[in-house]
N, C-alpha and C. Protein backbone atom coordinates (compact mmCIF):
# COMPACT_ATOMS: atom_id res chain seq x y z
N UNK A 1 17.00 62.66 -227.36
CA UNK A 1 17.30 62.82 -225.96
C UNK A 1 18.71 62.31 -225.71
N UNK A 2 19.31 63.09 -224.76
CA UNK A 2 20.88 62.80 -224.57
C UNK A 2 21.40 61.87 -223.39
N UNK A 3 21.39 61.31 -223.38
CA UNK A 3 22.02 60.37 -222.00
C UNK A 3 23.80 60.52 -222.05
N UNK A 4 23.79 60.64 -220.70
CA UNK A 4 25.15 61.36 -220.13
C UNK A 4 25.70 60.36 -219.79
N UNK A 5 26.90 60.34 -219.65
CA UNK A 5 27.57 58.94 -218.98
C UNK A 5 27.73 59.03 -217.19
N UNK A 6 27.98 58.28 -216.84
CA UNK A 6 28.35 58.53 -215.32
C UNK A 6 29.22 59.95 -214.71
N UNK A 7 30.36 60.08 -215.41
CA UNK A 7 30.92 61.04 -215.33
C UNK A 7 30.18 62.64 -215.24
N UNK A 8 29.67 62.83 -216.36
CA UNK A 8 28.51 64.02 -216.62
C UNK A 8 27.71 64.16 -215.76
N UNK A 9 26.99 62.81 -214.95
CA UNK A 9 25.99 63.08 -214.19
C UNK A 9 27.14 63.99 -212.74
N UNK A 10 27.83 63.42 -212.58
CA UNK A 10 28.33 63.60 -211.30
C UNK A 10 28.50 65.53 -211.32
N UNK A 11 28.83 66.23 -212.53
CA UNK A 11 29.30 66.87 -212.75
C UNK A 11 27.78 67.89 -213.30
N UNK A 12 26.78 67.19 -213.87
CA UNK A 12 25.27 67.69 -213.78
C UNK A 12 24.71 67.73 -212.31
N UNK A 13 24.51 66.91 -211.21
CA UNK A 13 24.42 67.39 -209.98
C UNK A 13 25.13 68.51 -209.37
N UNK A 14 26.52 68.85 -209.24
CA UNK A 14 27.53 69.94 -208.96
C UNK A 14 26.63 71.18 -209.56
N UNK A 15 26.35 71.34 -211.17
CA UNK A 15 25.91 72.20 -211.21
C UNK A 15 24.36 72.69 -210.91
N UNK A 16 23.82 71.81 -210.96
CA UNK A 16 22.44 71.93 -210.46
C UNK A 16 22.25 72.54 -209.05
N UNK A 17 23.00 71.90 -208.06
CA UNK A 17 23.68 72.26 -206.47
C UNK A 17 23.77 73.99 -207.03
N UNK A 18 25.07 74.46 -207.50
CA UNK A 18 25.08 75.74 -207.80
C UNK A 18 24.11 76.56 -208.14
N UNK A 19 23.41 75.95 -208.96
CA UNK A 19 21.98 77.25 -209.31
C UNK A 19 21.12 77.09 -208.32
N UNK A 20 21.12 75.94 -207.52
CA UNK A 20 20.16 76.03 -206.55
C UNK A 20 20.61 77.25 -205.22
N UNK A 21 21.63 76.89 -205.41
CA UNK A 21 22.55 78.12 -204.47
C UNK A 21 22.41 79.40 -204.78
N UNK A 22 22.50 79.81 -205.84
CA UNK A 22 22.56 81.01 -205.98
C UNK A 22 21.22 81.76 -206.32
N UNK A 23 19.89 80.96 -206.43
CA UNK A 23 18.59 81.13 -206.48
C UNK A 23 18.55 81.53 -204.95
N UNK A 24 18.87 80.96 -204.25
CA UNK A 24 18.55 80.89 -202.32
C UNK A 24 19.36 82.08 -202.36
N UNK A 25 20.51 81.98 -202.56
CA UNK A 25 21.12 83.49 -201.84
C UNK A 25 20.83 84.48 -202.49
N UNK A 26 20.36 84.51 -203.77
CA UNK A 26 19.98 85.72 -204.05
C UNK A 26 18.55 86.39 -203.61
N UNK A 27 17.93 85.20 -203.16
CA UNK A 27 16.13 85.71 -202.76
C UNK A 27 16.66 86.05 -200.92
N UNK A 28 17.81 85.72 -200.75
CA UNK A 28 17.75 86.11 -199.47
C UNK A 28 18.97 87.25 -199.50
N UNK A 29 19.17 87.74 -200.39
CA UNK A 29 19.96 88.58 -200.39
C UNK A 29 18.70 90.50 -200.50
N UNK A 30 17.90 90.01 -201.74
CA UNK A 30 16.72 90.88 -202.10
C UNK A 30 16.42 90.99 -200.52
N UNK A 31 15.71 90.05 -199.54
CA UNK A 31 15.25 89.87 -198.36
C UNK A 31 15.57 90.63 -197.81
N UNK A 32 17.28 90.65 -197.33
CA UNK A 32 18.21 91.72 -196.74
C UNK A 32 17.74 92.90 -197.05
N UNK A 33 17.83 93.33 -198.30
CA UNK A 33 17.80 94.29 -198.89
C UNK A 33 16.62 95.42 -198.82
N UNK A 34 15.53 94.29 -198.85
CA UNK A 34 14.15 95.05 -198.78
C UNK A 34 14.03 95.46 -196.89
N UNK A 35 14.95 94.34 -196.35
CA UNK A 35 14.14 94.20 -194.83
C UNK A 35 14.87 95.83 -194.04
N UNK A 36 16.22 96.65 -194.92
CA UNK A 36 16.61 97.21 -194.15
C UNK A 36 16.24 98.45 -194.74
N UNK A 37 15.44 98.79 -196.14
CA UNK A 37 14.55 99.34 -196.71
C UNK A 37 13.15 99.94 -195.57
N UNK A 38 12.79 98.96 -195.46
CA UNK A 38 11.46 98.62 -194.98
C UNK A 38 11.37 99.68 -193.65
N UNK A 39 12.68 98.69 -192.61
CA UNK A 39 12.82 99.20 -191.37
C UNK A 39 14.00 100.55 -191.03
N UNK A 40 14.30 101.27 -191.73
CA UNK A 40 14.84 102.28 -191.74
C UNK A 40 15.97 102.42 -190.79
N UNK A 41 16.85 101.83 -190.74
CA UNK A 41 17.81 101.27 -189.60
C UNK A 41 18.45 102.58 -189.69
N UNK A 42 19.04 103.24 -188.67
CA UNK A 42 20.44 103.83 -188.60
C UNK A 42 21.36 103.23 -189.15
N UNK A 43 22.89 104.16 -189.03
CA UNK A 43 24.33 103.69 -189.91
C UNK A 43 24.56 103.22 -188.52
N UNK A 44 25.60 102.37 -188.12
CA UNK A 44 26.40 101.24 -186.99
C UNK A 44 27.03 102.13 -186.35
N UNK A 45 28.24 103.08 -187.92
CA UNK A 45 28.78 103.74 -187.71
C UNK A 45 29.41 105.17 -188.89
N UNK A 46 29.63 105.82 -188.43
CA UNK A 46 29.59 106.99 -189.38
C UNK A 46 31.07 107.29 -190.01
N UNK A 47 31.17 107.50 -190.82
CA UNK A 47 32.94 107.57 -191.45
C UNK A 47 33.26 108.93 -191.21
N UNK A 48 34.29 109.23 -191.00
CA UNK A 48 34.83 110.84 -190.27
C UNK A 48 35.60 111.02 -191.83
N UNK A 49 35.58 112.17 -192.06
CA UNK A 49 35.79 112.25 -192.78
C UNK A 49 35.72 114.44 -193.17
N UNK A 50 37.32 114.51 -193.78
CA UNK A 50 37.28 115.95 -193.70
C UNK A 50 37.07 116.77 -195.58
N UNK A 51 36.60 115.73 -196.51
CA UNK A 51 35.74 116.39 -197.01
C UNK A 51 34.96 116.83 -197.61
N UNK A 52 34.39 117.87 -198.20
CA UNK A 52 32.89 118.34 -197.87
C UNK A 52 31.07 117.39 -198.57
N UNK A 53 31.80 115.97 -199.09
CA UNK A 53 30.51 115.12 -199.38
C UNK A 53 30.83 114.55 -198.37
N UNK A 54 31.87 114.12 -197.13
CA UNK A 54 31.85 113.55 -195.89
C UNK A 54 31.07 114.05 -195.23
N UNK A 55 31.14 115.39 -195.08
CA UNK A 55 30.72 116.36 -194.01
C UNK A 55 28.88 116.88 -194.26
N UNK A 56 28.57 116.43 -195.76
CA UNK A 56 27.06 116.88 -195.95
C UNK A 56 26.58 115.80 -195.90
N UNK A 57 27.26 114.75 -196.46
CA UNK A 57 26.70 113.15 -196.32
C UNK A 57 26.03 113.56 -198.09
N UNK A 58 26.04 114.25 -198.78
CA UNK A 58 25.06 114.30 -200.03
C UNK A 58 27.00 114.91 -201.09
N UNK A 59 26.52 113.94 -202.23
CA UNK A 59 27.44 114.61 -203.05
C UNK A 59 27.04 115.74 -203.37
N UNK A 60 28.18 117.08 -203.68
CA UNK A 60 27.86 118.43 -204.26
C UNK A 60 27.52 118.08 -206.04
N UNK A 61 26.56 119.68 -205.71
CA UNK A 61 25.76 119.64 -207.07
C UNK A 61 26.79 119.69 -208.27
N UNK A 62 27.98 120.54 -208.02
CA UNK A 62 29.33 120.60 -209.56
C UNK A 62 30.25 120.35 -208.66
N UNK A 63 30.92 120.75 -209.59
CA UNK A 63 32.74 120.36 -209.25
C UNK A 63 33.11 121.34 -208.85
N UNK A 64 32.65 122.21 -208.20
CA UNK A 64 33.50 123.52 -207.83
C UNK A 64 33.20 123.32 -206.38
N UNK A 65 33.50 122.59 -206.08
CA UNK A 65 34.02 122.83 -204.45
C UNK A 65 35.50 122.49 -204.18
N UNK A 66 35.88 123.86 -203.54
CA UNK A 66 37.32 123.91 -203.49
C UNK A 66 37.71 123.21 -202.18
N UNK A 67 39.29 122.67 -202.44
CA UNK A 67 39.51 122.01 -200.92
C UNK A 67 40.79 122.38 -201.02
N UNK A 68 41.77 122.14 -199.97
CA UNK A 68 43.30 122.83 -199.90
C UNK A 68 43.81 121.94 -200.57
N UNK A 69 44.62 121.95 -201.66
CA UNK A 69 45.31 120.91 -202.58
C UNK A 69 46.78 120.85 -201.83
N UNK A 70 47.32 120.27 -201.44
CA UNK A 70 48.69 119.41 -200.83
C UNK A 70 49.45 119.11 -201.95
N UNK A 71 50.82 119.64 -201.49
CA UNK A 71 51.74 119.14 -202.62
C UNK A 71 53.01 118.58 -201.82
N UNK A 72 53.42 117.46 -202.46
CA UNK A 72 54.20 116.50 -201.66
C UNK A 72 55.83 116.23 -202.39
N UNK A 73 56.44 116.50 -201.48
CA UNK A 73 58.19 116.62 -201.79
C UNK A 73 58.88 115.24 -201.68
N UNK A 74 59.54 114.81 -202.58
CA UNK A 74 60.42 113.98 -202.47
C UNK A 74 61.65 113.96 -201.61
C-alpha cells in the first residue's frame, strides 16, 4: 500500500473533485439529452438558408444536386 505525502494528497483531492464533476455533468448532460428526446420540442429557430439540404431540412440522397457555382475575380 502506497502512502502519499502531503503534497499528493492535495493534488489526489483536485482530481477526485474532477471525476466527480464530470460523472454529474455527464448524467446531466444524457438528462438533457433524453428530456428533449422524450418531449419533442420544436427548433427556437430555423437557419435560412439558400441551399437545397437548407431548404428540405434532409440531406440529398447523391451528389448530383446542382447549384449555380460563382466564380470570383480578383
Amino acid at each position: 500500500y502506497i502512502i502519499f505525502s502531503d503534497l499528493m494528497i492535495m493534488w489526489n483531492n483536485i482530481s477526485t473533485m474532477g471525476s466527480i464533476m464530470t460523472i454529474f455533468f455527464s448524467l446531466m448532460f444524457i438528462t438533457i439529452m433524453m428530456d428533449m428526446i422524450i418531449s419533442k420540442r420544436k427548433m427556437i429557430f430555423i437557419i435560412k438558408s439558400n441551399n437545397k439540404e437548407g431548404k428540405m431540412n434532409i440531406p440529398t440522397l447523391n451528389h448530383s444536386n446542382l447549384e449555380n457555382p460563382y466564380m470570383f475575380h480578383k
